[in-house]
C-alpha atoms as a PDB file:
ATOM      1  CA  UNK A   1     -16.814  25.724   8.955  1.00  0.00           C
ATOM      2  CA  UNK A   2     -14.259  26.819   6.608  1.00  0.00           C
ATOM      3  CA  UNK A   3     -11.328  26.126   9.235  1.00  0.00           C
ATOM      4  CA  UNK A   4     -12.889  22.409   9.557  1.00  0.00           C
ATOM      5  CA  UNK A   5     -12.897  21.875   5.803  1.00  0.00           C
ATOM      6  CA  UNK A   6      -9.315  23.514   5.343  1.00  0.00           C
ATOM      7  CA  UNK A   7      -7.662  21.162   8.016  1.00  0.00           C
ATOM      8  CA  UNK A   8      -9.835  17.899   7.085  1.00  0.00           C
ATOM      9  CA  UNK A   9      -6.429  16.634   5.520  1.00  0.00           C
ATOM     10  CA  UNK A  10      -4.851  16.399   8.500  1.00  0.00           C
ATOM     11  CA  UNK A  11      -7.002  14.956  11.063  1.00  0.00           C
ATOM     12  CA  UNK A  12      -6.695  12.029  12.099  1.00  0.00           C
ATOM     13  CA  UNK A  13      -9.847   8.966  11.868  1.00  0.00           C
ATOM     14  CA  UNK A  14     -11.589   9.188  14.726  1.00  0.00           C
ATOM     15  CA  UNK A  15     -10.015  11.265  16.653  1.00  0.00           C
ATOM     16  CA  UNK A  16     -13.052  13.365  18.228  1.00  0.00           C
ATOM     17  CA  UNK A  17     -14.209  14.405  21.503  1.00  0.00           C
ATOM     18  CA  UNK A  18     -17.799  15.552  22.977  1.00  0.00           C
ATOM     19  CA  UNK A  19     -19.061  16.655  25.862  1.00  0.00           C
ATOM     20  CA  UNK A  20     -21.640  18.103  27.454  1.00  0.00           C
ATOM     21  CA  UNK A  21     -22.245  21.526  28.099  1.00  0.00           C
ATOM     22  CA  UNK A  22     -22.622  20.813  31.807  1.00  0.00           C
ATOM     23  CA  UNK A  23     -19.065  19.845  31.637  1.00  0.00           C
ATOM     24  CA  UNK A  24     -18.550  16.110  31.627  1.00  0.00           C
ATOM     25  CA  UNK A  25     -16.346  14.153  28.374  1.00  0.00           C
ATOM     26  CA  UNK A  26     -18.889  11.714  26.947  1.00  0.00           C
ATOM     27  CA  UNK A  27     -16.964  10.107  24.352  1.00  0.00           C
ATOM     28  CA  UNK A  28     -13.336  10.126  22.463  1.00  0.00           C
ATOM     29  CA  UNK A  29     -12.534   6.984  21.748  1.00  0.00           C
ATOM     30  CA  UNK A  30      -8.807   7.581  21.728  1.00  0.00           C
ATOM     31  CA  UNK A  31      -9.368   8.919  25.829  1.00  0.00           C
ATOM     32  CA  UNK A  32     -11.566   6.522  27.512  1.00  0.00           C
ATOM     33  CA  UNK A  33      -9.715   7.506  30.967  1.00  0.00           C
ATOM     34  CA  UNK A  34     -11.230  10.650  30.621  1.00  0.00           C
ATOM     35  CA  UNK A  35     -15.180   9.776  30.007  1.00  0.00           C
ATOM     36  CA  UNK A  36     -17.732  11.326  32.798  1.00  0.00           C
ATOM     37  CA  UNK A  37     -14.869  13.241  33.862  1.00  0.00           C
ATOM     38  CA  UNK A  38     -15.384  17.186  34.415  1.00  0.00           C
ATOM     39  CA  UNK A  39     -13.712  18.373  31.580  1.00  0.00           C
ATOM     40  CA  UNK A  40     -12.835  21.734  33.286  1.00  0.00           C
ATOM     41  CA  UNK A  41     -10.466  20.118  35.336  1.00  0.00           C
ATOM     42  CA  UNK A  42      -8.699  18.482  32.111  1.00  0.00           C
ATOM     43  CA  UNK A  43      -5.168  19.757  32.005  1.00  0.00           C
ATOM     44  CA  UNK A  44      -1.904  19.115  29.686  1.00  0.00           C
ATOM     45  CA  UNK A  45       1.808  17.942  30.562  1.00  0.00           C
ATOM     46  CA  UNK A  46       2.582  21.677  30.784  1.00  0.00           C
ATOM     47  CA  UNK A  47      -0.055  22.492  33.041  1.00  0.00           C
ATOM     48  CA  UNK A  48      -2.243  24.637  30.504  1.00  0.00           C
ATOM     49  CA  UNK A  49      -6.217  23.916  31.598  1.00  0.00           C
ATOM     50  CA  UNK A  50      -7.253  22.877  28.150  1.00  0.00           C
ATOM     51  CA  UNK A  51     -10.828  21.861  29.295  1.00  0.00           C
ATOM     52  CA  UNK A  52     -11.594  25.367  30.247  1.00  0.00           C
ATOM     53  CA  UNK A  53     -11.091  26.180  26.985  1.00  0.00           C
ATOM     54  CA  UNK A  54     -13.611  23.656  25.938  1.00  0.00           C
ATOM     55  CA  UNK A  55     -16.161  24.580  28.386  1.00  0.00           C
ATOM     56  CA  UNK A  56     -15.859  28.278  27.201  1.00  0.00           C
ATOM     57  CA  UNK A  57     -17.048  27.026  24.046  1.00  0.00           C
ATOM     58  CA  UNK A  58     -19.854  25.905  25.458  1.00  0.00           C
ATOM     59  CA  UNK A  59     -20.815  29.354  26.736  1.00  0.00           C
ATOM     60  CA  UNK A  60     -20.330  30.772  22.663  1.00  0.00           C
ATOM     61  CA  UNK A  61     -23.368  30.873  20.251  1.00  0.00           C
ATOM     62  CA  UNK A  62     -23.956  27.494  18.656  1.00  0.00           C
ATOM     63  CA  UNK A  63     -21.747  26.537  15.362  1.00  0.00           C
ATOM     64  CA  UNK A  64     -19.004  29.086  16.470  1.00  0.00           C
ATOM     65  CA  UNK A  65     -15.831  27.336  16.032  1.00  0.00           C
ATOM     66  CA  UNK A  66     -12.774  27.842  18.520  1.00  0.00           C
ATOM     67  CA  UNK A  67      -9.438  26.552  17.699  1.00  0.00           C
ATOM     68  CA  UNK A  68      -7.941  25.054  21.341  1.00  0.00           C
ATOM     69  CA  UNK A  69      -4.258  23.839  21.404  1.00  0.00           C
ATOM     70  CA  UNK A  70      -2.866  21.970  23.729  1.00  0.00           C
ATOM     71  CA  UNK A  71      -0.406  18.856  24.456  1.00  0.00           C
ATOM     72  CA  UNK A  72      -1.954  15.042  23.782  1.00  0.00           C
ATOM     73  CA  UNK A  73      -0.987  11.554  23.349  1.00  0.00           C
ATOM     74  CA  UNK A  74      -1.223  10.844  20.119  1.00  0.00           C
ATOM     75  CA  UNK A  75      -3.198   6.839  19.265  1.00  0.00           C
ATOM     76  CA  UNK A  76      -0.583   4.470  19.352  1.00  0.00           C
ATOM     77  CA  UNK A  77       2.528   2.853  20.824  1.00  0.00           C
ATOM     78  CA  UNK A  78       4.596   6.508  21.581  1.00  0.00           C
ATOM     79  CA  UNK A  79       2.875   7.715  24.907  1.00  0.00           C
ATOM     80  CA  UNK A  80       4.990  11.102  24.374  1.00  0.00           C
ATOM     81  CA  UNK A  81       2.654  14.217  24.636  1.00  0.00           C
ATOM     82  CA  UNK A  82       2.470  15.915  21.301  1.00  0.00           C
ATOM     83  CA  UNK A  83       1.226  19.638  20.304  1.00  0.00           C
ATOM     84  CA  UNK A  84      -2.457  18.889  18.989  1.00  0.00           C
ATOM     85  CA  UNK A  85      -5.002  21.698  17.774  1.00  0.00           C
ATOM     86  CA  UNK A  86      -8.708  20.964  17.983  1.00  0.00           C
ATOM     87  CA  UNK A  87     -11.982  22.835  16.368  1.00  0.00           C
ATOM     88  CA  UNK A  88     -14.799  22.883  18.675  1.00  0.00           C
ATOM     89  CA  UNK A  89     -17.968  23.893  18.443  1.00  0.00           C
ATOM     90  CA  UNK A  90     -21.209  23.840  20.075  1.00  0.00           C
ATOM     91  CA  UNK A  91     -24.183  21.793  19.190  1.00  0.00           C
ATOM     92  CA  UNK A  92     -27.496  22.214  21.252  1.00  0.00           C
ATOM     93  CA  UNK A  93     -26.124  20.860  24.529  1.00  0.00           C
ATOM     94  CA  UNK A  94     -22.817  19.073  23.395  1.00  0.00           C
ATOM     95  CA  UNK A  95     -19.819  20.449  22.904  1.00  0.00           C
ATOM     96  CA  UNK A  96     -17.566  18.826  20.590  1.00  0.00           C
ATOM     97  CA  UNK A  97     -14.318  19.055  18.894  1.00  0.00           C
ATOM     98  CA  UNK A  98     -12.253  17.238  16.049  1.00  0.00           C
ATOM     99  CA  UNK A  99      -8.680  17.734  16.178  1.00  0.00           C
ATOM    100  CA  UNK A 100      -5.203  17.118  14.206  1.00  0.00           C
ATOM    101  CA  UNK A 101      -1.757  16.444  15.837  1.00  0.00           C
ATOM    102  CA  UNK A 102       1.319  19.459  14.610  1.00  0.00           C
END
């Protein structure tokens, strides 16, 4: 919790992602492409398997938080990948994650 609170500052609104533990993206409203998709098959620009690391959450105790970094289009006109770092953590069945852009 302390890792959420410390890098509140730099988050940006509504940028937020949650899924299920059974693996499919059920909202992040800045990556509607990617809703109902299996998010273990996510991957970035450089080829890193991001979603794995989000499903692995899933498989932690409940409130553990994970820091996951990967490449992301940031909201906005510049479709360039940038370096973003997101906290997730489980919640009864949902995984979810808030994350900031480096």
């Amino acid at each position: 919790m302390n890792s959420l609170r410390k890098s509140r500052h730099m988050m940006e609104p509504g940028v937020s992602t949650c899924g299920w533990r059974r693996c499919f993206a059920i909202g992040n409203p800045n990556a509607k492409q990617v809703l109902g998709q299996d998010e273990r098959t996510f991957k970035d620009p450089t080829g890193k398997t991001f979603g794995l690391d989000f499903y692995a959450v899933g498989q932690k105790p409940e409130g553990q938080i994970t820091k996951v970094s990967y490449m992301f289009v940031r909201p906005g006109p510049d479709k360039n990948p940038m370096p973003k770092v997101s906290l997730v953590t489980k919640v009864t069945d949902l995984v979810c994650g808030v994350g900031y852009y480096k």
